[in-house]
Protein backbone atom coordinates (compact mmCIF):
# COMPACT_ATOMS: atom_id res chain seq x y z
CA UNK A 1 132.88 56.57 18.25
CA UNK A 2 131.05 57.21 21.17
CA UNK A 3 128.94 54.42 22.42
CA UNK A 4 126.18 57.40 23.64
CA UNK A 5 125.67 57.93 19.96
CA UNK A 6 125.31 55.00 18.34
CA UNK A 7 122.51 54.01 21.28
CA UNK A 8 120.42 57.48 20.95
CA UNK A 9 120.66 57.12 16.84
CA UNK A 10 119.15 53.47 17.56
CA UNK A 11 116.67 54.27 20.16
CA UNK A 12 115.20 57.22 18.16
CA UNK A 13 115.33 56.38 14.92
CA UNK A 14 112.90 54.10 13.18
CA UNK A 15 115.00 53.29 9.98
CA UNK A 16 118.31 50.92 10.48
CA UNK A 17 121.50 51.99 11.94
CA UNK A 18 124.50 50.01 11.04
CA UNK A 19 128.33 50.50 12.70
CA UNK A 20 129.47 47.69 11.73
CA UNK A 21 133.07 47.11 10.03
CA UNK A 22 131.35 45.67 6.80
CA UNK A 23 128.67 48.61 6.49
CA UNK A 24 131.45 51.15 7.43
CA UNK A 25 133.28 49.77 4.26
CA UNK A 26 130.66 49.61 1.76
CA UNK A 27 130.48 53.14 2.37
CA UNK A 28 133.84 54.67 2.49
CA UNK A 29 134.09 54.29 -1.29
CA UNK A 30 132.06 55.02 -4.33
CA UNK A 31 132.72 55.19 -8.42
CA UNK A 32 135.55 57.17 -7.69
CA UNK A 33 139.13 57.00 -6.26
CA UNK A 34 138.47 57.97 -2.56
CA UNK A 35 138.01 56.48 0.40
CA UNK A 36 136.55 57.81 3.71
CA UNK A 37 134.95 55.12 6.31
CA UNK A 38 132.28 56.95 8.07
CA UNK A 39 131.51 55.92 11.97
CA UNK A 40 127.70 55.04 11.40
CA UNK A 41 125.50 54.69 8.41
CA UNK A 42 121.62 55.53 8.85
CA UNK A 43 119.09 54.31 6.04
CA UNK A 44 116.34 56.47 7.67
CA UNK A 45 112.60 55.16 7.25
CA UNK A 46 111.08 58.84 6.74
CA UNK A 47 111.78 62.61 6.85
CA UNK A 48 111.04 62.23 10.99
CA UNK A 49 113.95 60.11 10.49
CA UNK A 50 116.18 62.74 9.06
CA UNK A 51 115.45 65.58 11.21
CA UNK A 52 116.07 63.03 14.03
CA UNK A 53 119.13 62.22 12.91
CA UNK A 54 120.07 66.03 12.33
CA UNK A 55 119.34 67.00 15.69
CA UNK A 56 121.44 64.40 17.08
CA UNK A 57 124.50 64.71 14.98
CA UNK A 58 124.26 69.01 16.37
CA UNK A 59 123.99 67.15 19.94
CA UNK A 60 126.94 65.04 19.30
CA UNK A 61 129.28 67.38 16.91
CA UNK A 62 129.60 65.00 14.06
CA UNK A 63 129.12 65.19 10.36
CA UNK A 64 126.15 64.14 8.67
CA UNK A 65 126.46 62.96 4.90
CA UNK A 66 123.67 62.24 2.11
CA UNK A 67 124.23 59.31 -0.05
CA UNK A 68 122.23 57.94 -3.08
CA UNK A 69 123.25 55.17 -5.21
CA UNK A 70 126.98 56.23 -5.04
CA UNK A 71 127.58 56.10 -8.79
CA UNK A 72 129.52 59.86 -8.06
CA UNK A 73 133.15 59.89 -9.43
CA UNK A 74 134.81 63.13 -7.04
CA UNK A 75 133.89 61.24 -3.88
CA UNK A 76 131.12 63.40 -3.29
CA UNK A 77 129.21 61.06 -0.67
CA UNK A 78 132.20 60.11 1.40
CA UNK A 79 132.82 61.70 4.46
CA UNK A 80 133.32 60.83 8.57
CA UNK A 81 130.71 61.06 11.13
CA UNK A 82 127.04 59.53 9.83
CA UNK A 83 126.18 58.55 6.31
CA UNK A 84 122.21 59.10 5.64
CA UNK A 85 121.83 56.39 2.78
CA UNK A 86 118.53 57.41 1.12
CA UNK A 87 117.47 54.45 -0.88
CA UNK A 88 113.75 54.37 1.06
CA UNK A 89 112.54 57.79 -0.41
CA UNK A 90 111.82 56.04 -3.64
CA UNK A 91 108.05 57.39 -4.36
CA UNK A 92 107.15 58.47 -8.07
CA UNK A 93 103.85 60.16 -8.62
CA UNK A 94 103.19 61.55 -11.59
CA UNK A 95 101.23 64.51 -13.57
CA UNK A 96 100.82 65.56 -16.88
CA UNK A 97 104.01 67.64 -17.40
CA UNK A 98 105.61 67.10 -13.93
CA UNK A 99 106.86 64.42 -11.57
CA UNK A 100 107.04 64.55 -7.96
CA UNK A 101 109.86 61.75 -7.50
CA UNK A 102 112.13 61.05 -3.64
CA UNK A 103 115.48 61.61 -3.86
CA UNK A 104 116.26 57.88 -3.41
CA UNK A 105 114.28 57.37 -6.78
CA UNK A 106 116.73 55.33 -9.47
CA UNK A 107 116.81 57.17 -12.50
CA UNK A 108 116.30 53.76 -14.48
CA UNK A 109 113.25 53.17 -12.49
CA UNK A 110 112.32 56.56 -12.96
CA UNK A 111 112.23 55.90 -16.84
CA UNK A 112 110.58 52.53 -17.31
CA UNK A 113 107.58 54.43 -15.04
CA UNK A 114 107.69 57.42 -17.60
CA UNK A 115 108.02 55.02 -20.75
CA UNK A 116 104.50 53.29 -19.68
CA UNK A 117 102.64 57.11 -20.29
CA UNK A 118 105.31 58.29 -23.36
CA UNK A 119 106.82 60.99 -21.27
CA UNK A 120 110.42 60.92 -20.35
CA UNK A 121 112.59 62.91 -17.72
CA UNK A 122 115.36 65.22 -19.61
CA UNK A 123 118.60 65.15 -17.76
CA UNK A 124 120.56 61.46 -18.91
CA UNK A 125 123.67 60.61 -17.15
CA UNK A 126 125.40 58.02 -19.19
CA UNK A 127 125.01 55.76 -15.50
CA UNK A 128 121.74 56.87 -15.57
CA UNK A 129 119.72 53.20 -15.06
CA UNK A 130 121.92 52.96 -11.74
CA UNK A 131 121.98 56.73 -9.99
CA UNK A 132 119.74 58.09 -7.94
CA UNK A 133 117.93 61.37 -8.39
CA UNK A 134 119.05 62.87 -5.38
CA UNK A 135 122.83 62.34 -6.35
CA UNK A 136 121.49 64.11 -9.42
CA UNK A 137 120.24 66.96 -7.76
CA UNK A 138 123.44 67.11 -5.88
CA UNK A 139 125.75 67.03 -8.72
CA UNK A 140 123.56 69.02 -10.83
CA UNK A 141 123.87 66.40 -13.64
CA UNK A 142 123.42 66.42 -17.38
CA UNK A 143 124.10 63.78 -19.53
CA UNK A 144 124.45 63.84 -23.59
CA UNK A 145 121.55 65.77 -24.46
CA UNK A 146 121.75 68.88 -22.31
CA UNK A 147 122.48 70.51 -25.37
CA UNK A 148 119.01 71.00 -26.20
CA UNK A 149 116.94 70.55 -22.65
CA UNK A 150 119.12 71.84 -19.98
CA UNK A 151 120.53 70.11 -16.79
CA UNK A 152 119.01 68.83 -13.30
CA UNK A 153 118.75 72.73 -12.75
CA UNK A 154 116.70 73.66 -15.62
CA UNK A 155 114.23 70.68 -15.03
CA UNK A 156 113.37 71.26 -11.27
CA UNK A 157 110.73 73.81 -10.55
CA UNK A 158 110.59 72.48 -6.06
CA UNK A 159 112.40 70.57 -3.68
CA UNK A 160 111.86 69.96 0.30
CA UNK A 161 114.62 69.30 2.16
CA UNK A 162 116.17 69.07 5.84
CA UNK A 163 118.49 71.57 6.40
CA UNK A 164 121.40 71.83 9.14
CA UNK A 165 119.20 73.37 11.58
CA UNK A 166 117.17 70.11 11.28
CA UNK A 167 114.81 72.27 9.55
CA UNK A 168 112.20 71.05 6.44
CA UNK A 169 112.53 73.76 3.70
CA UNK A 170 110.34 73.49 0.60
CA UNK A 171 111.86 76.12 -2.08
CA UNK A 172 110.61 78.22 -3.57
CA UNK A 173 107.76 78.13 -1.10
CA UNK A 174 109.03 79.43 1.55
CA UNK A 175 108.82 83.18 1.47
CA UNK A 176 111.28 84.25 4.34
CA UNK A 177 114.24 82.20 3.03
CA UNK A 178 113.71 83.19 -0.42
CA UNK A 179 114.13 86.58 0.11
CA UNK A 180 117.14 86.01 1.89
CA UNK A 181 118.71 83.91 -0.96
CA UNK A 182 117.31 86.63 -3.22
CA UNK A 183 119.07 89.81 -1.51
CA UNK A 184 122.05 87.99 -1.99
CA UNK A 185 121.85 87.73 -5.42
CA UNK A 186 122.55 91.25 -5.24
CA UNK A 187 126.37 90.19 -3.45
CA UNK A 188 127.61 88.37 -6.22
CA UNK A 189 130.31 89.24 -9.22
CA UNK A 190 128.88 87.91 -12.13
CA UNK A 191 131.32 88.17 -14.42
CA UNK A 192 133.29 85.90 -12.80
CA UNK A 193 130.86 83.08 -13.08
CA UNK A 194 131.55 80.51 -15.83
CA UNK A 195 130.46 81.49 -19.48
CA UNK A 196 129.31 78.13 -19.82
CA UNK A 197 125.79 76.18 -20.98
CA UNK A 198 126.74 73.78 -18.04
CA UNK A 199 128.22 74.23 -14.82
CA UNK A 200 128.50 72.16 -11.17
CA UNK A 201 130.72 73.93 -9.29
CA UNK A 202 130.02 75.99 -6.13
CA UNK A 203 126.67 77.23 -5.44
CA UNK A 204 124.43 77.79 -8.48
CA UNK A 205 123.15 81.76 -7.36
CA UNK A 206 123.61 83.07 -10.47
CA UNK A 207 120.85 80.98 -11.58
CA UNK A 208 118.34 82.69 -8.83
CA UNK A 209 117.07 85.80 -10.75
CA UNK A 210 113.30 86.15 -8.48
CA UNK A 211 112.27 84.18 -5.92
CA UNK A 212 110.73 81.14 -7.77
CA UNK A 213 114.14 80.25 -8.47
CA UNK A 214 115.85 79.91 -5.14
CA UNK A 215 115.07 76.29 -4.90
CA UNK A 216 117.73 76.20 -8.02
CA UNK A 217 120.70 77.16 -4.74
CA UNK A 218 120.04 73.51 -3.95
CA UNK A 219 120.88 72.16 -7.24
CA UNK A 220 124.58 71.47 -7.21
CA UNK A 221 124.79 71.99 -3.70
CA UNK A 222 126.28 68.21 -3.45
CA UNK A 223 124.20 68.28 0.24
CA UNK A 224 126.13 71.21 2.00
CA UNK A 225 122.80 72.82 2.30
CA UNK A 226 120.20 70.25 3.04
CA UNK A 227 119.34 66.39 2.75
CA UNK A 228 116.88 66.35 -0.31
CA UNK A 229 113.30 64.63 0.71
CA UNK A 230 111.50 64.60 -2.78
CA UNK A 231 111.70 66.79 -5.60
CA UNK A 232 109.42 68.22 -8.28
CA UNK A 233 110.41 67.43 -12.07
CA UNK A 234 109.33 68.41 -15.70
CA UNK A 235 108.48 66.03 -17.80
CA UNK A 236 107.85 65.35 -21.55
CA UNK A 237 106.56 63.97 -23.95
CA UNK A 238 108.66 61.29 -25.92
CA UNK A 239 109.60 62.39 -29.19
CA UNK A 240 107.73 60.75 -31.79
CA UNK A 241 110.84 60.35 -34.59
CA UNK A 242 114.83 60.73 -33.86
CA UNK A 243 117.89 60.33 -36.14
CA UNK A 244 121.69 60.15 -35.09
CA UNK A 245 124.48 60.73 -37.51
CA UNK A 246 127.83 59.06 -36.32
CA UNK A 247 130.53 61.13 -38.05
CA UNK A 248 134.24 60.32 -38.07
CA UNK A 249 137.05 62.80 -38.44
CA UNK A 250 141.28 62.48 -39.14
CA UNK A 251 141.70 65.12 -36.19
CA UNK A 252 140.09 65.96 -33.35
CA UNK A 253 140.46 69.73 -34.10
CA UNK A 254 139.28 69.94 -37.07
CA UNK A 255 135.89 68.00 -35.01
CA UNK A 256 136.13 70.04 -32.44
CA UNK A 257 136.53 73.69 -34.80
CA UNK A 258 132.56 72.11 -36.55
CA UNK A 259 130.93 72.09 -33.48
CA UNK A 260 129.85 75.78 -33.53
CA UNK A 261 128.68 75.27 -36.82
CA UNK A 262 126.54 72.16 -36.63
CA UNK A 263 125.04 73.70 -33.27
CA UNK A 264 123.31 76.41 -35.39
CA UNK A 265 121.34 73.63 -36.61
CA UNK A 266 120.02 72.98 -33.57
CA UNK A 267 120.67 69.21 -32.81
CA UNK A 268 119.44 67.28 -29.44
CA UNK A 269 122.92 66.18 -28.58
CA UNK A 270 127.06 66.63 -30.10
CA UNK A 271 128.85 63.48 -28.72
CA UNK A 272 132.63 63.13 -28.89
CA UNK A 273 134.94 59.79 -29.09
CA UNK A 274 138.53 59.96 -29.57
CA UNK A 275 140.63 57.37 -31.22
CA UNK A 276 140.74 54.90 -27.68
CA UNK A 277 136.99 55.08 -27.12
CA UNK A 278 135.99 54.52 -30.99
CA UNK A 279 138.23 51.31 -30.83
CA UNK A 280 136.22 49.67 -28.75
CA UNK A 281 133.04 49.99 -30.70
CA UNK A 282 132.52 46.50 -32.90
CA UNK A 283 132.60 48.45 -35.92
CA UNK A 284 135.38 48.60 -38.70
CA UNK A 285 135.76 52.30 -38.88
CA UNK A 286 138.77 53.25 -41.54
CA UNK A 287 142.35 53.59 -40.21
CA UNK A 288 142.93 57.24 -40.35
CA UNK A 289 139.64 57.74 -38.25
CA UNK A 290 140.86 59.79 -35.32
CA UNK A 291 137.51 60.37 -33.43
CA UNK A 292 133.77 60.61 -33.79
CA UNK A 293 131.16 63.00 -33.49
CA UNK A 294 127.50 61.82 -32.73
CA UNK A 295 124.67 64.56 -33.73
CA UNK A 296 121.20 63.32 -32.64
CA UNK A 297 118.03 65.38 -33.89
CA UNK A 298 114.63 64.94 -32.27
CA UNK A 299 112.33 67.10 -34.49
CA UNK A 300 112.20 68.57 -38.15
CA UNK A 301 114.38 65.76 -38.82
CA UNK A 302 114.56 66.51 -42.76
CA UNK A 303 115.29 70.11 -42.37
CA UNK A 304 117.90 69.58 -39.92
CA UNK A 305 119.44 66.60 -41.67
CA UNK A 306 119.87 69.32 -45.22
CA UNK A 307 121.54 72.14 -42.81
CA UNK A 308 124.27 69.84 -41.38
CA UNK A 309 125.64 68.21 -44.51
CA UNK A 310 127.03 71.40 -45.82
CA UNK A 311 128.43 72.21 -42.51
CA UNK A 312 130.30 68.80 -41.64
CA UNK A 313 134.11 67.88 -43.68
CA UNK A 314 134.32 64.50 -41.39
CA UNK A 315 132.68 61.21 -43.09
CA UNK A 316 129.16 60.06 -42.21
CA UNK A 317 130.06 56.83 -40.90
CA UNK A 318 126.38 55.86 -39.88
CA UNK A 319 122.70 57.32 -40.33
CA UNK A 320 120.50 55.60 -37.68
CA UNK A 321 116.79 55.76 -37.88
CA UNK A 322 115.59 52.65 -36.11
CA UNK A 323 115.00 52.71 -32.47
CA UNK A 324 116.96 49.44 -32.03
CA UNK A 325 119.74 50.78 -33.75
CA UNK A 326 120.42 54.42 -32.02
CA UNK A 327 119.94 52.93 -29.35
CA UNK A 328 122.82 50.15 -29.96
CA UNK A 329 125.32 52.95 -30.52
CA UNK A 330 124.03 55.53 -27.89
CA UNK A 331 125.36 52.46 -25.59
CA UNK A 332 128.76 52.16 -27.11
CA UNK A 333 128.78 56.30 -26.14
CA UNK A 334 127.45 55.75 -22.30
CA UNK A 335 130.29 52.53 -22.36
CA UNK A 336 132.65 54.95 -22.88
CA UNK A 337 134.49 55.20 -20.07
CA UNK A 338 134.14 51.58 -18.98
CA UNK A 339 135.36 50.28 -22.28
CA UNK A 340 138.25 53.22 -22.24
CA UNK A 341 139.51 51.63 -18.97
CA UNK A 342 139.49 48.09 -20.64
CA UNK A 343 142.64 49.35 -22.48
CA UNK A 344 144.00 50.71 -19.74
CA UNK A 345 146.26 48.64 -16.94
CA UNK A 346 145.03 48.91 -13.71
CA UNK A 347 148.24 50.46 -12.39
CA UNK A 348 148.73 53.19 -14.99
CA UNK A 349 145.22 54.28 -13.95
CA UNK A 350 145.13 57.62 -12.39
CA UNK A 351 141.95 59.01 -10.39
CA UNK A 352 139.60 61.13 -11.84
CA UNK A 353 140.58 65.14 -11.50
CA UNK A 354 140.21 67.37 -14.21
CA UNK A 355 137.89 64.50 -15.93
CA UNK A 356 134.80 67.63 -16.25
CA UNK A 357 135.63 70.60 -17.23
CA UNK A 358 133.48 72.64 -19.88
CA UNK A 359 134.77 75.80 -21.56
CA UNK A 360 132.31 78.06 -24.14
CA UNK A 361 131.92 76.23 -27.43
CA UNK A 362 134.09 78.64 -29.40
CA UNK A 363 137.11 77.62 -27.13
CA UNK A 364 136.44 73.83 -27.42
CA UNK A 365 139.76 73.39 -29.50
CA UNK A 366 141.82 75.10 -27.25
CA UNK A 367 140.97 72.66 -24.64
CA UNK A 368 142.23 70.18 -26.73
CA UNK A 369 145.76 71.53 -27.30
CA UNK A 370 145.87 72.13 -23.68
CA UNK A 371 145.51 68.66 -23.66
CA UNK A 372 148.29 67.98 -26.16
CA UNK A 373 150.52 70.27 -23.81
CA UNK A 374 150.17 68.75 -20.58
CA UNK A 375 150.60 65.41 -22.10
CA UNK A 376 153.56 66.80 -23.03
CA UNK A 377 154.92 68.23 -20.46
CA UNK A 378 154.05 65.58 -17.58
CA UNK A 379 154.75 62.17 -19.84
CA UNK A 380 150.94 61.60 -19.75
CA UNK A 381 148.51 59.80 -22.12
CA UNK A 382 144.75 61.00 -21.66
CA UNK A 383 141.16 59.51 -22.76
CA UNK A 384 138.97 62.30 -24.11
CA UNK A 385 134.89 61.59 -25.07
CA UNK A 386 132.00 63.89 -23.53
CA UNK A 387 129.79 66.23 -24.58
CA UNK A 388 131.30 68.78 -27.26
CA UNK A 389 128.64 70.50 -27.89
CA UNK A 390 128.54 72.11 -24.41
CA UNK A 391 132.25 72.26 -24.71
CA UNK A 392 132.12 69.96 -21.45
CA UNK A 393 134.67 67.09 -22.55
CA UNK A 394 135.88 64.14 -20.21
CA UNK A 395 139.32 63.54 -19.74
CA UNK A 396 141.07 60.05 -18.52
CA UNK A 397 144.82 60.38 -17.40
CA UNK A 398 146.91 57.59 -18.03
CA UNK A 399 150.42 57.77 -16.26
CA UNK A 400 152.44 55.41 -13.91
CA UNK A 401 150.78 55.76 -10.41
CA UNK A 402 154.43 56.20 -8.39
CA UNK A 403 153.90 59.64 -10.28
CA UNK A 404 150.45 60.63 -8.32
CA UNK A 405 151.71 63.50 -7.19
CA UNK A 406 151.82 65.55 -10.22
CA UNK A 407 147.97 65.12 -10.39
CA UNK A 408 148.07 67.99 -8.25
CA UNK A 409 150.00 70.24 -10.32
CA UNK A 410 148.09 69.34 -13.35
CA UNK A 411 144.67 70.26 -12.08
CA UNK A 412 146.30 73.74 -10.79
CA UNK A 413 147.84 74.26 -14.15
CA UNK A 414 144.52 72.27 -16.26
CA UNK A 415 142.08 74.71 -14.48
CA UNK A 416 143.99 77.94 -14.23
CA UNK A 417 143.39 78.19 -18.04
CA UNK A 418 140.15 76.14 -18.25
CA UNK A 419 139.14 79.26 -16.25
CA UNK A 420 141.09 81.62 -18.49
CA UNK A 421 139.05 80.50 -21.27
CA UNK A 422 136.09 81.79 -19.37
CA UNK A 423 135.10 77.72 -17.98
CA UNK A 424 134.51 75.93 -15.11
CA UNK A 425 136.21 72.95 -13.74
CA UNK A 426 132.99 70.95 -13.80
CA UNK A 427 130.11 70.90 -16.07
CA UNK A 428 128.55 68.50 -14.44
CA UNK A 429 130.40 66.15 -11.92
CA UNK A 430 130.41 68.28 -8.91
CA UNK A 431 133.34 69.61 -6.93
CA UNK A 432 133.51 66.60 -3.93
CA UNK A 433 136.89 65.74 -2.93
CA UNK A 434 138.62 66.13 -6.56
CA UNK A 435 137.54 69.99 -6.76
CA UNK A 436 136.43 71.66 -3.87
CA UNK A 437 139.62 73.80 -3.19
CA UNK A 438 139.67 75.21 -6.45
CA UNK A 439 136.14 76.85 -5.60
CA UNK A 440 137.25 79.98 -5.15
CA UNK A 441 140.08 79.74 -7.69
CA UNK A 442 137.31 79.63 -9.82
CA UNK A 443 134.53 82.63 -8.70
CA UNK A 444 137.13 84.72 -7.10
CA UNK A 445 137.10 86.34 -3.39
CA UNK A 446 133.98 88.38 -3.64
CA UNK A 447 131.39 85.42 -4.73
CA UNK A 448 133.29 82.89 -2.02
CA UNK A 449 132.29 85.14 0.31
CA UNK A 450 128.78 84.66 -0.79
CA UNK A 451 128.61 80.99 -0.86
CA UNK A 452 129.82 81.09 2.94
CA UNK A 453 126.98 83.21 3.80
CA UNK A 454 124.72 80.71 1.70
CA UNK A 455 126.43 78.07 3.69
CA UNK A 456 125.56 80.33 6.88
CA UNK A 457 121.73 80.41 5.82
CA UNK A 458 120.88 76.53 6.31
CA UNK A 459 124.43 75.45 8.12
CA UNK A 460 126.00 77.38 10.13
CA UNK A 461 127.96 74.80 11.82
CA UNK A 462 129.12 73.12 9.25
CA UNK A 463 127.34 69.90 9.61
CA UNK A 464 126.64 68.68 6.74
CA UNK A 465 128.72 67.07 3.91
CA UNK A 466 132.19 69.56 5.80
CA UNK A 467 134.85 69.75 3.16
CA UNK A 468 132.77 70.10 0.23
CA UNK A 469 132.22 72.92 -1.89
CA UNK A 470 133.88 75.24 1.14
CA UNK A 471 136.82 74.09 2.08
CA UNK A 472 139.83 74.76 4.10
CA UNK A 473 141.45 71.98 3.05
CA UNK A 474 143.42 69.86 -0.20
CA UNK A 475 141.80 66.68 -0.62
CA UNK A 476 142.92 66.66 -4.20
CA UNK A 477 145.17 63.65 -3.29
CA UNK A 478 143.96 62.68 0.16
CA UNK A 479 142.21 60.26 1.39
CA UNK A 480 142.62 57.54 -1.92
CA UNK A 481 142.21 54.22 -1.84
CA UNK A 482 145.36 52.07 -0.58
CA UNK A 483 145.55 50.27 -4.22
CA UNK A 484 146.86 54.27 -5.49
């Protein structure tokens, strides 16, 4: 790196910069399988800070990357050039339905301040006490009850931001750029966009319908577009009762055929386990139990709780009602891929690809006997739990690592029908490094085209976050850690 750099980034900025070897390998990795070591990292003070360090990395030609707490499993966060670690926008102030929360805010923090007035924030990664609502916005995250209150994009109404012109945006405020976001609404294909409740791949412009929704082209934008400053949230108010019925099946598609019918009854959340996950629960479940379903209900609890027992041929394993208790077993779900990997050795693991892909509900069982074939075909095992009732299920490939490179051919062959069966290969995870050539697999020629001229709108160089989303590149299998 050029020593010019490093000096100007230290003589005009007032946060810290770091360039050395320790800091540059802290972060070149995150939760996932990648590594990239950057050449500087900047944990700016305040937005002066970011638009500083904006203008410099145009000056200089280099790559400027947002990071929040790193908890992202596609690698997201990693890239070359300067990483803008954004732990010190951390301000919370909030209102009687909304927040107005920095993007280095910790979801966990986030909560305990909402818990004080009864009001929680929707959108619940299972690592939600450890990431940080900008990642959030970035990944367009979700978490187990979606189902019935939407993702990061239904629950953000404005957000400021620093674009790659080292401008600060606030959408939908500003008029001019709305309207340009807005006319290319008009660009797009939208029947090739996922038929999907959830979705985090590409650039969300299906979403904009008028101009109070442009700010919703930042959502999912994994910081192509802009460094997020601060964000504003709904909020609401805590539920006053829940209940959660843990349900176990003898096949997981005979669970997965119920979920249409037991969303008609309108639950907060439809959980899967399969058979690996479930094993790790301390709980004697019977021996023919092949998976679980959780269904969680948040209001009209007796109603609710008469519609889904005709419905449901699996066994009601547990009825929860006390807050101690739902919440015991709502851990065991979040657990699930930690505890998955316990049973897993650490050289049959294999990095996360097609771990995030979400189909319509009605083809929920074909994704499982897609499963079933490519475990077939390649000699692979896999780890299945997520969120069935979006039809957005995790998957966890266990094979020996000298065979890495058919994780390649699997993800062409995994998402060619995921998209067949009108999904998207990621409901909520984000493209990063994992999926960000199979973009325009996904929305075709025409609406690629349009995300490029998105891209053009707030970075036409390229500067920030290069690689994701648009790419030019396979980084698929690139760029891993050494131990793969």
């Amino acid at each position: 790196m050029k020593k010019s750099i490093l000096q100007t980034l230290k003589s005009e900025i007032q946060g810290e910069v770091f360039s050395g070897k320790e800091f540059r390998d802290f972060y070149s990795v995150d939760a996932s399988s990648y590594k990239i070591v950057p050449n500087v990292v900047v944990i700016p003070e305040h937005e002066k800070d970011v638009i500083r360090v904006i203008k410099i990395a145009k000056k200089f030609k280099i790559p400027v990357t947002a990071r929040g707490a790193g908890t992202g499993l596609v690698g997201s966060a990693l890239n070359r050039g300067i990483i803008l670690d954004m732990k010190k926008f951390d301000s919370i102030k909030i209102s009687k339905d909304h927040a107005v929360v920095g993007s280095g805010v910790v979801k966990g923090n986030l909560d305990q301040r909402l818990g004080r007035v009864n009001k929680f924030f929707p959108p619940n990664p299972s690592i939600g006490s450890f990431c940080s609502i900008g990642g959030m916005l970035g990944n367009n995250s979700s978490g187990s009850r979606s189902l019935k209150y939407g993702s990061m994009i239904d629950n953000v109404t404005e957000i400021t931001f620093v674009d790659g012109n080292a401008r600060k945006i606030t959408l939908p405020e500003n008029k001019k750029i709305s309207n340009k976001i807005v006319n290319l609404t008009r660009l797009i294909e939208p029947g090739r966009f996922p038929n999907t409740t959830k979705n985090s791949s590409g650039y969300r412009i299906d979403k904009v319908r008028t101009a109070k929704d442009t700010h919703k082209i930042i959502v999912g934008s994994e910081g192509t577009l802009g460094v997020i400053l601060s964000a504003k949230i709904r909020i609401k108010r805590m539920p006053e009762k829940k209940i959660l019925f843990v349900i176990g099946y003898e096949s997981t598609h005979d669970a997965s055929r119920e979920c249409m019918e037991i969303k008609r009854t309108n639950p907060s959340a439809i959980e899967f386990m399969d058979k690996f996950t479930l094993n790790q629960i301390r709980f004697r479940f019977d021996r023919d139990t092949e998976c679980l379903l959780y269904i969680e209900y948040d209001e009209n609890i007796e109603t609710k709780e008469s519609k889904l027992k005709p419905v449901i041929t699996g066994k009601i394993i547990k009825k929860l009602e006390k807050k101690h208790e739902i919440e015991l077993w709502w851990r065991y779900r979040d657990l699930s891929l930690h505890n998955s990997l316990r049973t897993i050795k650490k050289e049959r693991r294999i990095p996360h690809v097609i771990e995030d892909a979400a189909v319509p509900l009605s083809n929920l069982p074909k994704v499982f006997s897609l499963l079933d074939k490519i475990n077939k075909k390649y000699k692979t095992k896999c780890i299945v739990y997520g969120h069935a009732g979006n039809g957005n299920v995790h998957v966890r490939l266990i094979a020996d690592r000298a065979k890495i490179k058919i994780i390649k051919n699997i993800a062409e062959e995994y998402f060619d029908e995921i998209i067949e069966l009108g999904g998207t290969i990621t409901g909520e995870h984000g493209d990063g490094l994992a999926r960000s050539e199979f973009v325009k697999k996904q929305y075709g020629a025409k609406n690629y085209k349009t995300f490029k001229e998105i891209k053009k709108i707030f970075d036409p160089d390229n500067r920030l976050n290069p690689g994701k989303i648009i790419s030019k590149k396979s980084t698929v299998i690139s760029n891993l850690e050494t131990l793969y």
